[in-house]
N, C-alpha and C. Protein backbone atom coordinates (compact mmCIF):
# COMPACT_ATOMS: atom_id res chain seq x y z
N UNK A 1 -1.21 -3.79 8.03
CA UNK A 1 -1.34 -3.35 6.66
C UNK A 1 -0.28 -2.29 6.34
N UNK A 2 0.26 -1.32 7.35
CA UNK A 2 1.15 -0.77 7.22
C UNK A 2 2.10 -0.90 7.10
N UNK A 3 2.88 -2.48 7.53
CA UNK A 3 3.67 -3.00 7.14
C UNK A 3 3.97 -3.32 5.63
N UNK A 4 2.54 -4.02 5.08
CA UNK A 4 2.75 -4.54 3.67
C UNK A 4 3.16 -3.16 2.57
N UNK A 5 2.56 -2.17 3.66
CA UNK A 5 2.44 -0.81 2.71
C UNK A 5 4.10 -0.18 2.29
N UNK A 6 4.64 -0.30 3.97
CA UNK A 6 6.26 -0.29 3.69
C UNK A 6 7.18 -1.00 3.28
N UNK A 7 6.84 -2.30 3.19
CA UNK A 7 7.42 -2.95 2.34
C UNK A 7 7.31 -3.07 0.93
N UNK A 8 5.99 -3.03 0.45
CA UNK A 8 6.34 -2.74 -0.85
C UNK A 8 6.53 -1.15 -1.67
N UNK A 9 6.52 -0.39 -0.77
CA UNK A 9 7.14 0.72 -1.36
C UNK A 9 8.77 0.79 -1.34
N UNK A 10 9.49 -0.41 -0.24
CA UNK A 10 10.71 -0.28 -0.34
C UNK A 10 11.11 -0.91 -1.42
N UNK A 11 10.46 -2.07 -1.61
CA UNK A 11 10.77 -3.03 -3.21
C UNK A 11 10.74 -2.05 -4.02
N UNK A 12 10.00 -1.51 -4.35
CA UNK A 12 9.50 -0.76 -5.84
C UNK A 12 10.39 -0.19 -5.68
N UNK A 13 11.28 0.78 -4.59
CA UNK A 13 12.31 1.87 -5.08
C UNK A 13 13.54 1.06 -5.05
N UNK A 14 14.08 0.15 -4.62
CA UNK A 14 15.24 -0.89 -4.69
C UNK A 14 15.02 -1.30 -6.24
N UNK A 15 13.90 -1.81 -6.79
CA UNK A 15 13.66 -2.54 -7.78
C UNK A 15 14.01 -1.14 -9.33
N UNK A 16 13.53 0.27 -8.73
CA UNK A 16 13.52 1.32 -9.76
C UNK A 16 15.05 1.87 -9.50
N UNK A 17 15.56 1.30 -8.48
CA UNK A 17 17.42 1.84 -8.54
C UNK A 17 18.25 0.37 -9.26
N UNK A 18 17.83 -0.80 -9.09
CA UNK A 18 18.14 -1.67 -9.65
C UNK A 18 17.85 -1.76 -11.39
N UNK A 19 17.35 -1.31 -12.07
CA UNK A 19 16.40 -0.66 -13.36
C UNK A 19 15.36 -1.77 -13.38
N UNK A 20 14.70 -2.50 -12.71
CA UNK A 20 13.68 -3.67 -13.01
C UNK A 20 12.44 -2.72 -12.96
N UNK A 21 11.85 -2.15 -14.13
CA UNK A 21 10.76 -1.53 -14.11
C UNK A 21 9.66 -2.05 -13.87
N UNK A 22 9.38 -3.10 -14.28
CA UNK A 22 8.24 -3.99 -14.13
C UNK A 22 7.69 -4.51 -12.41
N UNK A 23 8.93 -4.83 -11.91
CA UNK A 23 8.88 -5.61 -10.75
C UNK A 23 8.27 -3.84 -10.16
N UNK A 24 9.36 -2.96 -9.92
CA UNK A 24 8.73 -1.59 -9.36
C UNK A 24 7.23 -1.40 -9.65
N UNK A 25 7.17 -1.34 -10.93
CA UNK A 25 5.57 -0.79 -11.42
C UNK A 25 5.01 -1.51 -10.28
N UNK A 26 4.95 -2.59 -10.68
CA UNK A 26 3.82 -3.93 -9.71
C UNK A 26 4.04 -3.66 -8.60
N UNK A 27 4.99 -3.33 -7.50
CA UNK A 27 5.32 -3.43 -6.04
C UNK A 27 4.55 -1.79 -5.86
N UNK A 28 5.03 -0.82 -6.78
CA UNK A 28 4.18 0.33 -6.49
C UNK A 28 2.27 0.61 -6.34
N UNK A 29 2.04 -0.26 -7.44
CA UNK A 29 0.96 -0.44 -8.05
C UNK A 29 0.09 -1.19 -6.72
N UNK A 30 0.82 -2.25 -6.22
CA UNK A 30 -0.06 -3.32 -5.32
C UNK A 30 0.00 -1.64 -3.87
N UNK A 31 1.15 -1.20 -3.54
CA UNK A 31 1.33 -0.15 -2.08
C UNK A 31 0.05 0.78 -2.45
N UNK A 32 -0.50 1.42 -3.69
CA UNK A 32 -1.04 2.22 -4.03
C UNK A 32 -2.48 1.94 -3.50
N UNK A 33 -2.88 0.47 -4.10
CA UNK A 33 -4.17 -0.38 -3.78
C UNK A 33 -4.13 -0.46 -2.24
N UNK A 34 -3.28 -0.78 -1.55
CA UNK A 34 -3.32 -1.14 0.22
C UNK A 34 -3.78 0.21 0.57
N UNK A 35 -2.76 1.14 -0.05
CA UNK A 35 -3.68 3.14 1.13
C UNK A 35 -4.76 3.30 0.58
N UNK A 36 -5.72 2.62 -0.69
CA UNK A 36 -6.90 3.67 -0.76
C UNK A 36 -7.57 2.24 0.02
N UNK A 37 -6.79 0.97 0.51
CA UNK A 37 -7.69 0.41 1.11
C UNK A 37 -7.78 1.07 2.38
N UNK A 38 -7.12 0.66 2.58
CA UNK A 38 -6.53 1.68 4.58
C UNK A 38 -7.18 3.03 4.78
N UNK A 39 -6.93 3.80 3.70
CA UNK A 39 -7.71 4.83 3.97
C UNK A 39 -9.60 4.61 4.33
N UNK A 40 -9.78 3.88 3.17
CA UNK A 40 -11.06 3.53 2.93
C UNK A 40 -11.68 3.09 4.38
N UNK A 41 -11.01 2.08 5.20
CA UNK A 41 -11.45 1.22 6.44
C UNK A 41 -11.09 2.35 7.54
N UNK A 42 -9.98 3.49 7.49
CA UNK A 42 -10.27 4.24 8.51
C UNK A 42 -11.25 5.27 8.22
N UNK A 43 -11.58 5.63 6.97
CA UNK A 43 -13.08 6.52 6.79
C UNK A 43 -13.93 5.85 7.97
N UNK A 44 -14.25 4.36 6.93
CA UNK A 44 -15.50 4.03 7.80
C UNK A 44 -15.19 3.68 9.53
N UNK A 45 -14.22 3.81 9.79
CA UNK A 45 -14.05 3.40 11.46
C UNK A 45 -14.30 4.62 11.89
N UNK A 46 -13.52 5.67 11.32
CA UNK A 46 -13.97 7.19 11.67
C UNK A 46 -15.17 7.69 11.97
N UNK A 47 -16.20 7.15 10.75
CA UNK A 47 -17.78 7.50 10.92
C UNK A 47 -18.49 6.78 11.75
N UNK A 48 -17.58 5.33 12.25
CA UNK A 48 -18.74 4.72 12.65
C UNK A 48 -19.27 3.41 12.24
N UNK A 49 -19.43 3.51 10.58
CA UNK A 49 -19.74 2.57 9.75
C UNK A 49 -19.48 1.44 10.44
N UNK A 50 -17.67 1.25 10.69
CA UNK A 50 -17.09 -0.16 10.25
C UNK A 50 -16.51 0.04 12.21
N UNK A 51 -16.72 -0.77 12.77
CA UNK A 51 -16.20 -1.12 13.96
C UNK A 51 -14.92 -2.17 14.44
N UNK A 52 -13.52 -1.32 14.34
CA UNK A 52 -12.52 -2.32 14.63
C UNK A 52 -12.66 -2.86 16.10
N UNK A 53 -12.40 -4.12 15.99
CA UNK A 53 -12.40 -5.11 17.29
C UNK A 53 -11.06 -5.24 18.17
């Protein structure tokens, strides 16, 4: 997931030096959604909750 995370934060800033605002917004927008997922799944692995295999 950390991959998808660095990759689309590299689009979005290639895409915001290129001026394609749209394509950036969206590539930023989707990286933004992956860390509060990531974050979210290491909360619960942290507590316990969620058990990685």
């Amino acid at each position: 997931m950390l991959g998808w995370i660095l990759a689309l934060l590299a689009i979005a800033a290639i895409a915001a030096l290129l001026g394609m605002g749209r394509v950036s917004g969206a590539a930023l927008t989707g990286a933004k959604i992956l860390i509060v997922v990531a974050l979210i799944i290491f909360l619960l692995a942290a507590l316990g909750i969620f058990a990685i295999v």
